[in-house]
Protein backbone atom coordinates (compact mmCIF):
# COMPACT_ATOMS: atom_id res chain seq x y z
CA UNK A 1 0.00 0.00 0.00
CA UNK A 2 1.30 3.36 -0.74
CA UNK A 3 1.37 5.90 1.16
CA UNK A 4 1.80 9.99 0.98
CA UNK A 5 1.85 11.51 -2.28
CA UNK A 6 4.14 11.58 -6.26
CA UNK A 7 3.09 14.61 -7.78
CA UNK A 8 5.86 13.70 -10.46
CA UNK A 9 7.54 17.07 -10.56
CA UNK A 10 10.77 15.83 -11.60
CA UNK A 11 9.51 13.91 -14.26
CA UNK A 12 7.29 17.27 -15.58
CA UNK A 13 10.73 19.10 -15.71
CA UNK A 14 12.17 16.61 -18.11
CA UNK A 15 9.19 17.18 -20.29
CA UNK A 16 10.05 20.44 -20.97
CA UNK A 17 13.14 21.55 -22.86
CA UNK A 18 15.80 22.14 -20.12
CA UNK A 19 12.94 22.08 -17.58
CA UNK A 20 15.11 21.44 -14.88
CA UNK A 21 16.90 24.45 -14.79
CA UNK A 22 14.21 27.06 -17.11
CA UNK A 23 11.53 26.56 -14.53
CA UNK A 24 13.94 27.24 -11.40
CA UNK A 25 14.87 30.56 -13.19
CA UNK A 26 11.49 31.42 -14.34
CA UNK A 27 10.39 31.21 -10.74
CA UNK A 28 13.18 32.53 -9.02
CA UNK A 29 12.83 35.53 -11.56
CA UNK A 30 9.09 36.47 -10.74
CA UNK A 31 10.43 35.96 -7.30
CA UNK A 32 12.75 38.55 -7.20
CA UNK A 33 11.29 41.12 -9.34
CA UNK A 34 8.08 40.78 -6.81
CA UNK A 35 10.49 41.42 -3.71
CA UNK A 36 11.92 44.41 -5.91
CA UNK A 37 8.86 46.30 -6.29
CA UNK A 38 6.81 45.18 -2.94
CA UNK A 39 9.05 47.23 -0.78
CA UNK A 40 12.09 44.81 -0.16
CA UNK A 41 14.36 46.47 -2.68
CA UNK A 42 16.14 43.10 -3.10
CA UNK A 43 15.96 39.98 -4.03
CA UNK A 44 14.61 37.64 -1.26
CA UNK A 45 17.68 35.52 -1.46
CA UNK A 46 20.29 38.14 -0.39
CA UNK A 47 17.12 39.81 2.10
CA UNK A 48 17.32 35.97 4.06
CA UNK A 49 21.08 36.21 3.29
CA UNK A 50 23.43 32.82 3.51
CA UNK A 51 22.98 29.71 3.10
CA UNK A 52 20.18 30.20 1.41
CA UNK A 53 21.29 33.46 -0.76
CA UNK A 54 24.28 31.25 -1.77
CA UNK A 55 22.07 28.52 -2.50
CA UNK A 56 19.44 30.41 -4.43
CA UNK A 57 21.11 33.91 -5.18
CA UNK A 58 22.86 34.66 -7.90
CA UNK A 59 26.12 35.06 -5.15
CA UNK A 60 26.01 30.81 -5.93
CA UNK A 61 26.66 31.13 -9.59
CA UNK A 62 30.76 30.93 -9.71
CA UNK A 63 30.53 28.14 -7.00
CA UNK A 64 28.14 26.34 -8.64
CA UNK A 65 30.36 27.08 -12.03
CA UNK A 66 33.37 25.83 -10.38
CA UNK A 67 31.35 22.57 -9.20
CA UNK A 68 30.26 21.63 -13.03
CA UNK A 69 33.70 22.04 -13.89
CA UNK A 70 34.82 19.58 -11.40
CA UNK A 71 32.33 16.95 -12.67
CA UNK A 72 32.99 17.60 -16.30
CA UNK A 73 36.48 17.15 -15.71
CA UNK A 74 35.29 13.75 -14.09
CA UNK A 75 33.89 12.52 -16.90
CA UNK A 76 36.08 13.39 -19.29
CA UNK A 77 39.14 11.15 -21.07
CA UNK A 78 42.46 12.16 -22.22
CA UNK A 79 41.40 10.68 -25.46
CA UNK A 80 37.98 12.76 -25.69
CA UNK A 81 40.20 16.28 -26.09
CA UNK A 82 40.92 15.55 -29.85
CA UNK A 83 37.34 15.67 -30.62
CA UNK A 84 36.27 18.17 -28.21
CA UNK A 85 38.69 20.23 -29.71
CA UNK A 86 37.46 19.54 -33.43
CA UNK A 87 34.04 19.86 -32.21
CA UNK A 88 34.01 22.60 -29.70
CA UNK A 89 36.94 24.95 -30.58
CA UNK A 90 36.33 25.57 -33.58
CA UNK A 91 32.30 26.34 -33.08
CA UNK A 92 33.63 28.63 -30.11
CA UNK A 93 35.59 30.72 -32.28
CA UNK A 94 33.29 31.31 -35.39
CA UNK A 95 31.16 32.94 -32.70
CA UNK A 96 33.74 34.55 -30.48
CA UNK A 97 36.27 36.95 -33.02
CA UNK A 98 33.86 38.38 -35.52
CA UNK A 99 31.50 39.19 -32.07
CA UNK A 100 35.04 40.58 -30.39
CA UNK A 101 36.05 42.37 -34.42
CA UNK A 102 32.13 43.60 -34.41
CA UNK A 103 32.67 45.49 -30.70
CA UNK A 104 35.78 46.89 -31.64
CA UNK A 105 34.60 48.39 -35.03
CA UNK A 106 31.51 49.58 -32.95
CA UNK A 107 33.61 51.38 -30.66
CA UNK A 108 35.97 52.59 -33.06
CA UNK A 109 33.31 54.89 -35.17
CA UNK A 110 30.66 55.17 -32.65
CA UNK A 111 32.49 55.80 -29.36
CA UNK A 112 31.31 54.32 -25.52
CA UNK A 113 27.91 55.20 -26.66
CA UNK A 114 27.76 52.95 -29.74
CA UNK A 115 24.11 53.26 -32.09
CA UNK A 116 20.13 52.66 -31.15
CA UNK A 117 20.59 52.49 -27.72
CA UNK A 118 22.89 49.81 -27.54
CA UNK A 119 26.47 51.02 -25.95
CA UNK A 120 29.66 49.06 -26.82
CA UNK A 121 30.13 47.41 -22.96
CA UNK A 122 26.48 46.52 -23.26
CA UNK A 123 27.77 44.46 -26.76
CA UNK A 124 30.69 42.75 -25.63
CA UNK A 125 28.52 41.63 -22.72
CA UNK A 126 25.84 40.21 -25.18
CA UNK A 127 27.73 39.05 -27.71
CA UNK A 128 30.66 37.12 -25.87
CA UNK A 129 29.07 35.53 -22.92
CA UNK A 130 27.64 32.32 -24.08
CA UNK A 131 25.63 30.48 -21.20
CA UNK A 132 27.35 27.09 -20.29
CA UNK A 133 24.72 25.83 -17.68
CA UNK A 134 21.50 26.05 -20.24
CA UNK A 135 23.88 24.44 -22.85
CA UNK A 136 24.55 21.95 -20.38
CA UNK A 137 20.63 21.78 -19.82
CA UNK A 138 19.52 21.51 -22.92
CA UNK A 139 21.98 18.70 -25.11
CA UNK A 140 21.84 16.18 -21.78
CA UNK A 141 19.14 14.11 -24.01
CA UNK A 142 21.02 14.45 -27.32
CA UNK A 143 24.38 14.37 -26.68
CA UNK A 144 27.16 12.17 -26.53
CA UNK A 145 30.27 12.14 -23.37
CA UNK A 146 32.28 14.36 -26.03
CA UNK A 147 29.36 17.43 -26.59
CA UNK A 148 28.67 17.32 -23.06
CA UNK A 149 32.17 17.90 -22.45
CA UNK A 150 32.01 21.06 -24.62
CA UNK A 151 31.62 22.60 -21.12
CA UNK A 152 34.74 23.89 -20.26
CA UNK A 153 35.42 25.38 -23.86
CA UNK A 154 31.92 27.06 -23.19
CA UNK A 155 32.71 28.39 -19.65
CA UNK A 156 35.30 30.07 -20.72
CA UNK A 157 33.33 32.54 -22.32
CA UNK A 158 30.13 32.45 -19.61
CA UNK A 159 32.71 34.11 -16.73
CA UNK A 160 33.33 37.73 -17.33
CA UNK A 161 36.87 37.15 -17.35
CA UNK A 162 37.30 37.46 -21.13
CA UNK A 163 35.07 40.45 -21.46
CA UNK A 164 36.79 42.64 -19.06
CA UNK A 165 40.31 41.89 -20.37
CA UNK A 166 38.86 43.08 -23.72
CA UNK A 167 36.62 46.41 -22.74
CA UNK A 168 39.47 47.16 -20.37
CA UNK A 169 41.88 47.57 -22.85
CA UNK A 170 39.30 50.67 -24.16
CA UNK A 171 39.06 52.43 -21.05
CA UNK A 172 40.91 53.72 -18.19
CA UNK A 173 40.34 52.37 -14.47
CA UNK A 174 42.08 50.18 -12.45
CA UNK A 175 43.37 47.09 -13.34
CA UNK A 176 45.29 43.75 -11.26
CA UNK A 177 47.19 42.11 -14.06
CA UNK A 178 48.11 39.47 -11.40
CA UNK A 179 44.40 39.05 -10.43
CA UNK A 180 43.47 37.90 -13.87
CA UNK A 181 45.93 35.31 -14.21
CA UNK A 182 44.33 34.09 -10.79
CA UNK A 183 40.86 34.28 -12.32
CA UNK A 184 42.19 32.05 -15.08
CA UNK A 185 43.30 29.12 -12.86
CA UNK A 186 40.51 29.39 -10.66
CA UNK A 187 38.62 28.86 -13.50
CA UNK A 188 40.83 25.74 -14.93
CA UNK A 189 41.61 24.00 -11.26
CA UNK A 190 38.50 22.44 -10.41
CA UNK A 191 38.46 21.01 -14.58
CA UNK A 192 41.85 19.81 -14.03
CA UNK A 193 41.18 18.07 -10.66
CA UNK A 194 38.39 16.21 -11.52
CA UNK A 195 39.90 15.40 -14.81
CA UNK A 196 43.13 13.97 -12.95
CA UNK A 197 41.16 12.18 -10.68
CA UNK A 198 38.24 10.25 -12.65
CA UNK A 199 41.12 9.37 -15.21
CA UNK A 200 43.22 7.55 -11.89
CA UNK A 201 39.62 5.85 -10.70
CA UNK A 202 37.35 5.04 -13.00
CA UNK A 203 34.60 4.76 -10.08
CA UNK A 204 34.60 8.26 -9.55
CA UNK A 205 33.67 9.33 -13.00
CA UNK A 206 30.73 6.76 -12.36
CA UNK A 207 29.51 8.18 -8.72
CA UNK A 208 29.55 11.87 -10.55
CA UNK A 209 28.22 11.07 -13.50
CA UNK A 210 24.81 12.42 -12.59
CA UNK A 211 26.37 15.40 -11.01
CA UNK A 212 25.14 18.05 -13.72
CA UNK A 213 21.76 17.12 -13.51
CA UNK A 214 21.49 17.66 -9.68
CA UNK A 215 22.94 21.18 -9.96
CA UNK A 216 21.09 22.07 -12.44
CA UNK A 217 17.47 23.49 -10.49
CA UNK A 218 19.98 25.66 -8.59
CA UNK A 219 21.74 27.05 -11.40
CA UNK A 220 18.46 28.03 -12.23
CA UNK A 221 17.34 29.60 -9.40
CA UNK A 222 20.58 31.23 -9.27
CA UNK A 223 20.11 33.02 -12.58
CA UNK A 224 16.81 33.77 -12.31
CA UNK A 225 17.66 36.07 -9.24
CA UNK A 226 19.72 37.93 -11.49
CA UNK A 227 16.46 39.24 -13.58
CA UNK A 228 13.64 42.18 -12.88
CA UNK A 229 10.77 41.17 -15.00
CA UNK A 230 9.50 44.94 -14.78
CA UNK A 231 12.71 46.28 -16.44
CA UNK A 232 13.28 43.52 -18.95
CA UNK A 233 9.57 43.79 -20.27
CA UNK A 234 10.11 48.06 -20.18
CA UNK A 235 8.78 49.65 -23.22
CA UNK A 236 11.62 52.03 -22.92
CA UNK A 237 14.20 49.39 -23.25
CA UNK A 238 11.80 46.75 -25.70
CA UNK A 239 12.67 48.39 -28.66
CA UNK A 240 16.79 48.45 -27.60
CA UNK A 241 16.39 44.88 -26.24
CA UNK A 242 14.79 43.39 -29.52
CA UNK A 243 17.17 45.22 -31.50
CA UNK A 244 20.09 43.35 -29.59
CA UNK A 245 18.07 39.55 -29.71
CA UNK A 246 18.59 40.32 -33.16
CA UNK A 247 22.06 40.76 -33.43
CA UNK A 248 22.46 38.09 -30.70
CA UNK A 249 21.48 35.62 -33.11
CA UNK A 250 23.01 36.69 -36.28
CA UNK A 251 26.23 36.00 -34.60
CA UNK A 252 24.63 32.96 -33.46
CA UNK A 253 23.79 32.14 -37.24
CA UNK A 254 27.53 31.85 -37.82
CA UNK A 255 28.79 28.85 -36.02
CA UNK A 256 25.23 27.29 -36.76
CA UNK A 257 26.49 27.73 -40.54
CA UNK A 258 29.92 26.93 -39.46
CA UNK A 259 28.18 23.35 -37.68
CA UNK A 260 26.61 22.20 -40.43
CA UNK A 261 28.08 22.93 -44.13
CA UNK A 262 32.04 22.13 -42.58
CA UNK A 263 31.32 20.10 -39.68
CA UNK A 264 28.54 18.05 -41.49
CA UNK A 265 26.42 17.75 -38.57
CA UNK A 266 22.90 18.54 -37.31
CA UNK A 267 23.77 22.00 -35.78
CA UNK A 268 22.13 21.18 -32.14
CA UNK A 269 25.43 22.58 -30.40
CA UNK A 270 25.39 25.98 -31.72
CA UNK A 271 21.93 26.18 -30.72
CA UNK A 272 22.18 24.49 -27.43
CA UNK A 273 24.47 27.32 -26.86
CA UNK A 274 22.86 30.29 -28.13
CA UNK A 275 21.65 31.75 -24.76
CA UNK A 276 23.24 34.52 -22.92
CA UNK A 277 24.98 33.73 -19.97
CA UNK A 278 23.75 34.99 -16.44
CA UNK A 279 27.16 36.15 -15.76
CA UNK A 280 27.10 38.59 -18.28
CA UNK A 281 24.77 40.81 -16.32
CA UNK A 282 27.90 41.24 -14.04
CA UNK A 283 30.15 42.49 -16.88
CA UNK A 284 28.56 46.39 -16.72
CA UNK A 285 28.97 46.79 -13.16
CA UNK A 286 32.61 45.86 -13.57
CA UNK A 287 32.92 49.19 -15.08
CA UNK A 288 31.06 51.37 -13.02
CA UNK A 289 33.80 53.68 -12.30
CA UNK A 290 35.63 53.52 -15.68
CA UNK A 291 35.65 56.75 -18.12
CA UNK A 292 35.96 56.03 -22.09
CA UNK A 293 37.81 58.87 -24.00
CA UNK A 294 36.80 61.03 -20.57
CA UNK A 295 33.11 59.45 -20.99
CA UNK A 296 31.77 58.05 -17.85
CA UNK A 297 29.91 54.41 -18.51
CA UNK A 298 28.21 55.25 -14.90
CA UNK A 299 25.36 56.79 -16.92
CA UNK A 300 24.87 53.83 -19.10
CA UNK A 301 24.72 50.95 -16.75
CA UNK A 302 21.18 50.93 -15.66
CA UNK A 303 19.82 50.88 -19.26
CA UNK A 304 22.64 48.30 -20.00
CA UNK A 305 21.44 46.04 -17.27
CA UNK A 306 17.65 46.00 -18.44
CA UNK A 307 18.77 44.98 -21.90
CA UNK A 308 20.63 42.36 -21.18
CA UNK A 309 17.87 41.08 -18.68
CA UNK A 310 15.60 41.04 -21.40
CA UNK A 311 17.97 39.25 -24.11
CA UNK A 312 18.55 36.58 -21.20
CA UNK A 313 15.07 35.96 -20.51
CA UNK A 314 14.53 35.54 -23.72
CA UNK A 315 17.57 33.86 -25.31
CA UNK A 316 17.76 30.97 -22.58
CA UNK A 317 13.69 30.19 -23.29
CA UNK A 318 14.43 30.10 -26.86
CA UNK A 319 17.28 27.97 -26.41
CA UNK A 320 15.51 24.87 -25.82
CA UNK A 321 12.88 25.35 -28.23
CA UNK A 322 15.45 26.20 -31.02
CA UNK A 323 17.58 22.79 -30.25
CA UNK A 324 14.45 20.85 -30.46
CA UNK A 325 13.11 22.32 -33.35
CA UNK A 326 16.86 21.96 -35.17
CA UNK A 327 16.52 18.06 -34.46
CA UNK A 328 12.97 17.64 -35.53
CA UNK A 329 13.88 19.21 -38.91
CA UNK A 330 17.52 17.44 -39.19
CA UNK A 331 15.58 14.20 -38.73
CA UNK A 332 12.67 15.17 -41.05
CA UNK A 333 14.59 17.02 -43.92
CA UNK A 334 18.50 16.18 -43.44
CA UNK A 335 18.49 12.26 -42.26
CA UNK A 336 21.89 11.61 -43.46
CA UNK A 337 23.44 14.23 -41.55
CA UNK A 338 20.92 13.41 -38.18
CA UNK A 339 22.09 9.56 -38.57
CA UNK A 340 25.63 10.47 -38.92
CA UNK A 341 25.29 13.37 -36.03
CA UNK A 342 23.82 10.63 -33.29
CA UNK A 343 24.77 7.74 -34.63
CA UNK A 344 25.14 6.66 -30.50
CA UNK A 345 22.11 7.73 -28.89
CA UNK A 346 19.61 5.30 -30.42
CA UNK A 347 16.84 6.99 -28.08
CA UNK A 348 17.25 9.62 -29.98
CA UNK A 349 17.06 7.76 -33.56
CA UNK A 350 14.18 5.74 -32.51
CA UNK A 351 11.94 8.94 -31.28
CA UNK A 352 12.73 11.22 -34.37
CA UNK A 353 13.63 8.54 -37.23
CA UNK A 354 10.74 7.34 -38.25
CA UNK A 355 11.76 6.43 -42.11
């Protein structure tokens, strides 16, 4: 006899594309903006401060980075980085230098303030920081060890690291040289251990194997704290914000090009991984007190933040949809390339091939 109650919420998450970690940061998102404008003037995760703003705050997000890293690295064989690299890399940088070439060109002739609303430290910030976690999120149905272990090629351009060393280089504030190099190894040490240690013991990579998914709700949560609904639906900043989802995905076109036509695959990475990353709301404030040419971004960072709110809202719930609607059509209209791409996952073949 049973007893007690299975409302099945776990398996409602998996029904939805990247469920477990878009409905965490849909929530935690209505949360905070609530909390916002009821008189809190915070999000209720810092308000109740630690452990649970750590757990559910978006002060989490570079712990709970750091943790993925340590079980990708777990899962990951010395003989997997050939093909991450051939897979990976290469998609990484077909996105990354003309987005980098783009900023620079838009800060050459248009100065700190850039065009249409849209200043040039608000476009590095869009344009550079892909989201790792919600790539994470959405391929764990569709792809194999070597795509999932895309993630540390990915989180190296979801930390703001990258970003800062580049808009830095524009403007004039201070700047640790020795403090970046530490940001870099933080970064690569937890990788590195857990890639040292589940290649010495094999049962390790097995007990955190299933890591990812667990983190994954919190990540979520953690994100979602980062967003004001009020500001990222504004009608002052709708126009500006649609206006950058645009050019968010037209650099997001090119590795999705790049994917299929030269990598002869069904392009489900590139969109796995067109979503901004939560961490690139953190980019701005970074530069609170820096002056461009004697122009102070100060004045610029509140409008920058409700952009990029809106473009993350947006670009990590079209994510999902995107991926799923690339594989229906692969399977439908390309099903050479779809039996080539996941060969492996038979799953996969036996829910979408059905010639």
């Amino acid at each position: 006899m049973k007893s007690g109650y299975n409302i099945s919420i776990w398996d409602f998450l998996h029904k939805l594309p990247a469920g477990t970690m878009f409905v965490p940061l849909i929530i935690s998102s209505i949360i905070t903006t609530i909390c916002l404008h009821c008189g809190l003037n915070q999000s209720l995760w810092d308000y109740l401060g630690s452990p649970t703003k750590d757990l559910f705050g978006s002060s989490g997000i570079m712990f709970s980075t750091g943790l993925m890293l340590f079980v990708t690295g777990t899962m990951l064989k010395i003989n997997d980085f050939i093909k991450m690299a051939q897979r990976g890399l290469w998609i990484t940088l077909i996105r990354l230098i003309p987005a980098y070439v783009f900023c620079f060109l838009i800060y050459y002739f248009c100065g700190l303030n850039g065009f249409l609303g849209l200043n040039f430290v608000l476009l590095v910030s869009l344009l550079v920081c892909i989201n790792a976690s919600m790539y994470v999120a959405v391929v764990e149905p569709y792809a194999d060890t070597i795509d999932k272990a895309l993630l540390p090629l990915l989180c190296l351009t979801s930390v703001p690291l990258l970003p800062f060393i580049f808009i830095s280089s524009f403007g004039e504030g201070e700047s640790n040289l020795l403090s970046k190099i530490l940001q870099i190894i933080s970064l690569l040490l937890p990788f590195l251990l857990g890639f040292i240690l589940g290649n010495l013991d094999s049962k390790i990579r097995t007990i955190f194997k299933d890591g990812n998914t667990i983190l994954l709700p919190f990540i979520g949560f953690q994100f979602g704290s980062n967003i004001d609904l009020v500001q990222a639906f504004n009608i002052n900043v709708l126009l500006s914000g649609l206006l950058a989802l645009l050019i968010f995905y037209f650099f997001n076109l090119l590795p999705f090009l790049f994917e299929r036509f030269i990598l002869k695959r069904t392009p489900y990475i590139s969109t796995a991984s067109s979503s901004l990353a939560g961490l690139g709301l953190a980019v701005p404030n970074m530069f609170i007190t820096y002056t461009f040419n004697g122009e102070s971004f100060s004045n610029l960072l509140t409008q920058s933040l409700a952009i990029l709110a809106f473009v993350l809202l947006m670009s990590n719930m079209l994510a999902p949809l995107f991926t799923s609607l690339t594989i229906k059509l692969g399977a439908k209209y390309d099903n050479k390339i779809f039996l080539k791409t996941f060969k492996d996952n038979k799953e996969i073949l036996e829910k979408y091939n059905k010639k």
